[in-house]
Each structure stands twice: as structure tokens, then as C-alpha cells.
C-alpha atoms as a PDB file:
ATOM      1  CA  UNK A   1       0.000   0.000   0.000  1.00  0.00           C
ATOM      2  CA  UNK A   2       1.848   2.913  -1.491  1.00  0.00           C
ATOM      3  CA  UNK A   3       2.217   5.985   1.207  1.00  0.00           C
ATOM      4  CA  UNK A   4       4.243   8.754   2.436  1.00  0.00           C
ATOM      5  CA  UNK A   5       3.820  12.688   3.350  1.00  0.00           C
ATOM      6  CA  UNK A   6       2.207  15.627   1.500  1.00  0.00           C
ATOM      7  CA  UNK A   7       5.121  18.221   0.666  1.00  0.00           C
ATOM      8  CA  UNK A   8       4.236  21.679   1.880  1.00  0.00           C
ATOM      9  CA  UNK A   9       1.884  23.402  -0.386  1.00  0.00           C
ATOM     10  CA  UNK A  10       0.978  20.121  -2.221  1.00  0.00           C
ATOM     11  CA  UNK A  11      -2.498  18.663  -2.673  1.00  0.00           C
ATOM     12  CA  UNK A  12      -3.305  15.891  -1.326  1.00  0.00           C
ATOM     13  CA  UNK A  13      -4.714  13.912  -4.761  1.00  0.00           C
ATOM     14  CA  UNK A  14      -1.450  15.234  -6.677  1.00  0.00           C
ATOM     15  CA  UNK A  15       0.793  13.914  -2.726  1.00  0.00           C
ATOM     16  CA  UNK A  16      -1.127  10.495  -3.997  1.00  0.00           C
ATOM     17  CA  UNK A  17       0.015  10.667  -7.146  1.00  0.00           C
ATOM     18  CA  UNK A  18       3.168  11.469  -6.371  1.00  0.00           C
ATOM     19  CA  UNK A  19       3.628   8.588  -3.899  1.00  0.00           C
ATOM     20  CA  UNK A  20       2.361   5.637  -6.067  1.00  0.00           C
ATOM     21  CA  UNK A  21       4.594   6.611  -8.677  1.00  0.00           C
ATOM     22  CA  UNK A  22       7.609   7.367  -6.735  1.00  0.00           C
ATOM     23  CA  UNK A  23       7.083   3.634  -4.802  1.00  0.00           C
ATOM     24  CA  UNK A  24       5.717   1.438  -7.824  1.00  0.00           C
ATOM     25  CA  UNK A  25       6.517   3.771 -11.094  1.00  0.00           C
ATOM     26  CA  UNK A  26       2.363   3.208 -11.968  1.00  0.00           C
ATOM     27  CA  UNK A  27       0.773   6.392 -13.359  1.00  0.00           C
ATOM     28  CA  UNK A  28      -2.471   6.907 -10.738  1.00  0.00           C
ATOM     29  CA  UNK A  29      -5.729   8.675 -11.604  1.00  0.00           C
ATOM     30  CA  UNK A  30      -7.017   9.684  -8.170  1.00  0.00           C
ATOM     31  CA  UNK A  31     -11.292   8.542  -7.938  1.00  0.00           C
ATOM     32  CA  UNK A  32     -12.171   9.964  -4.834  1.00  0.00           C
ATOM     33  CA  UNK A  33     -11.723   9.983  -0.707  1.00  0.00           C
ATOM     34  CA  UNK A  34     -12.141   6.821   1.169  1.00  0.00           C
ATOM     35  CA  UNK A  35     -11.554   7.800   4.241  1.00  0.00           C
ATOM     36  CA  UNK A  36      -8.946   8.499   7.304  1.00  0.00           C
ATOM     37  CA  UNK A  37      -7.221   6.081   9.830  1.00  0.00           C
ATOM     38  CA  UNK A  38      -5.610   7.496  12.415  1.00  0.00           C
ATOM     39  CA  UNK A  39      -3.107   5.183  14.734  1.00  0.00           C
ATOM     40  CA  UNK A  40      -1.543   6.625  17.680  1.00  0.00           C
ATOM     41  CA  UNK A  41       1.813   5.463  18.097  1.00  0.00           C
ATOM     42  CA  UNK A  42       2.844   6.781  21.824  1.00  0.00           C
ATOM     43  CA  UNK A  43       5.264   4.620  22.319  1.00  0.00           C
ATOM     44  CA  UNK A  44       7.103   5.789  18.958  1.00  0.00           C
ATOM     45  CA  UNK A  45       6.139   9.118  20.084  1.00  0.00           C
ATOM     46  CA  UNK A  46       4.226   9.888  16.546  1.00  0.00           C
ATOM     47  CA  UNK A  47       0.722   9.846  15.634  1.00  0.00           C
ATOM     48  CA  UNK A  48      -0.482   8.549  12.316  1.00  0.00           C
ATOM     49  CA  UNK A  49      -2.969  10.257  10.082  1.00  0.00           C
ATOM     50  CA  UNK A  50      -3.416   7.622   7.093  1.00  0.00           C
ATOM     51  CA  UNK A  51      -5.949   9.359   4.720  1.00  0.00           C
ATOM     52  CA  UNK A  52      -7.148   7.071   1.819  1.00  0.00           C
ATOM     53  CA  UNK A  53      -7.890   7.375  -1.489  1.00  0.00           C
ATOM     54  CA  UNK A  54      -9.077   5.315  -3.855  1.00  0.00           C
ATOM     55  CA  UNK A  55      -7.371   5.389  -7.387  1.00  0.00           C
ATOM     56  CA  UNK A  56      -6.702   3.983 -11.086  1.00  0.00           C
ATOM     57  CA  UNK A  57      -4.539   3.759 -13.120  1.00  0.00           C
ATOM     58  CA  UNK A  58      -3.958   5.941 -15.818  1.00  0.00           C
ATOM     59  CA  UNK A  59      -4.328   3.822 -19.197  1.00  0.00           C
ATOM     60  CA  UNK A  60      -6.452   1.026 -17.181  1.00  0.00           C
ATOM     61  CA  UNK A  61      -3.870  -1.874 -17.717  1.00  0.00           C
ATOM     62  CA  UNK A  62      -1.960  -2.866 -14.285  1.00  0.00           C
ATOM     63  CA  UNK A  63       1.695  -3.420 -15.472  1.00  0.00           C
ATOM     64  CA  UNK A  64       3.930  -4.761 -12.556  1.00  0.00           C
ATOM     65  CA  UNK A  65       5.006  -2.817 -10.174  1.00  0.00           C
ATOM     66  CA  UNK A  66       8.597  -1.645 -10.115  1.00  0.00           C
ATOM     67  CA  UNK A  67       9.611  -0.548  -6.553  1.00  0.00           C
ATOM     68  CA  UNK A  68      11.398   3.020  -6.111  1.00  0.00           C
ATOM     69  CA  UNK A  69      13.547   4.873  -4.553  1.00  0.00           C
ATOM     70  CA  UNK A  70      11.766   3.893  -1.058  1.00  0.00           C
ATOM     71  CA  UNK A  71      10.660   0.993  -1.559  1.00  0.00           C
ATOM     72  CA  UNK A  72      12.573  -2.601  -1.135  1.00  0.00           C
ATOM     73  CA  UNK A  73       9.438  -3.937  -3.257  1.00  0.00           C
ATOM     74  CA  UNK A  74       6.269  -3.777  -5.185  1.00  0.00           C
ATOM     75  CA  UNK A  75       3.991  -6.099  -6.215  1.00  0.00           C
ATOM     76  CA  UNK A  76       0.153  -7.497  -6.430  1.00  0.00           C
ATOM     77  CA  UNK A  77      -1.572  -8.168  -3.862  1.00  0.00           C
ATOM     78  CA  UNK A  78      -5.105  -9.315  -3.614  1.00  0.00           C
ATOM     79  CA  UNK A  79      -7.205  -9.082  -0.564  1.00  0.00           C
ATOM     80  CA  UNK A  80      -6.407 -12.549   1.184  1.00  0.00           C
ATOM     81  CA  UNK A  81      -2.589 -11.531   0.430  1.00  0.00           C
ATOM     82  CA  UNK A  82      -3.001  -8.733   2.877  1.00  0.00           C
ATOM     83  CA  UNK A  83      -2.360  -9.041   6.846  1.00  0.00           C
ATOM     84  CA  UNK A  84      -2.284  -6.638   9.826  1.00  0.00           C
ATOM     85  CA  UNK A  85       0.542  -8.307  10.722  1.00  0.00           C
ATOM     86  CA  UNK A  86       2.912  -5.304  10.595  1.00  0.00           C
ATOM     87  CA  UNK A  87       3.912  -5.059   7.069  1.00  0.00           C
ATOM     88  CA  UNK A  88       1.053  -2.627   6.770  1.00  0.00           C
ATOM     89  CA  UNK A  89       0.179  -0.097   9.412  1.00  0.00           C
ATOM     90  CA  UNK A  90      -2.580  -1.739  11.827  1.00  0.00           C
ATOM     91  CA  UNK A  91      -5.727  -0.964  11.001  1.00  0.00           C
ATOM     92  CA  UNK A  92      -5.204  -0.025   6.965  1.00  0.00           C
ATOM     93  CA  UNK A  93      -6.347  -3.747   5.875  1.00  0.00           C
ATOM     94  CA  UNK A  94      -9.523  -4.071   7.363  1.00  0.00           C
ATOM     95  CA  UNK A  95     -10.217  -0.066   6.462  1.00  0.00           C
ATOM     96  CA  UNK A  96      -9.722  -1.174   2.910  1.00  0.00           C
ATOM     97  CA  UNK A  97     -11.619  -4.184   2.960  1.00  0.00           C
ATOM     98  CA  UNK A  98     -14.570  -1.815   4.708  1.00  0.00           C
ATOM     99  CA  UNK A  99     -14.403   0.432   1.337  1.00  0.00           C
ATOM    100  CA  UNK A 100     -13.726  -2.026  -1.183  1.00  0.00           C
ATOM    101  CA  UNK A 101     -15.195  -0.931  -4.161  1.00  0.00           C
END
């Protein structure tokens, strides 16, 4: 699940496009708001403010993913591939499964 943080000044639809292609090098149409998750962290001493978006991509095939810069990987996933089990942050899976289109 592609993610990082909105640059000052940026958008947050243009921050998600950004991010996807940065991590996976997929060109993302952004199709609306899902939602937010928000995961305090105290013990980290952050608090996370995961806002969601649902999105496409751009020419409607799904190439593979190619990780980037930040990324060790990218690939595929569908639904029963994906865990709380801390490869994502706790509580993103079962948001998305909520808003599934």
C-alpha cells in the first residue's frame, strides 16, 4: 500500500500521485476519498494520520510494479494476500476491505 507525506503546499490527490509513482513507477488517476485512519503510536512518540484514497490507473492496464527509490518492493496483492501483521500499518487492511469498491 503505497504511502508517504504531502510536501508543503501540495495537494493531497497530486501527494497520492506522487507517492504511487515514486514507490511502484504506476501512473495513478485519483477517484475519490475513502476515508482516514488514524493510529496513535505513543510509544514511537508519533501519531499517524493515514488518509485514503481510492485510485486507477492511468491507461487502465496494471503493469507490474517496479519498486522506487523507497521501496525494497512492489507487487500485487489481492485481498487474502493482505495481513495486519505489521507489514502494513494496523488498522489499513480491514479499512480497505470496509471500502472495497
Amino acid at each position: 500500500v503505497p504511502g508517504g507525506r504531502v510536501e508543503p503546499g501540495e495537494a493531497l490527490e497530486a501527494a497520492v500521485r506522487r507517492e504511487v509513482l515514486e514507490e511502484t513507477g504506476l501512473e495513478v488517476r485519483v477517484d475519490g476519498f475513502l476515508g482516514v485512519v488514524e493510529r496513535p503510536d505513543p510509544a514511537a512518540g508519533v501519531h499517524w494520520i493515514i488518509v485514503e484514497f481510492a485510485a486507477s490507473i492511468v491507461d487502465g492496464t496494471p503493469p507490474d510494479p517496479v519498486p522506487g527509490d523507497d521501496a525494497s518492493e512492489a507487487a500485487w496483492f489481492d485481498e487474502d494476500g493482505l495481513e495486519d501483521d505489521g507489514e502494513v500499518v494496523r488498522g489499513v487492511v480491514a479499512f480497505l476491505r470496509r471500502h472495497r469498491p
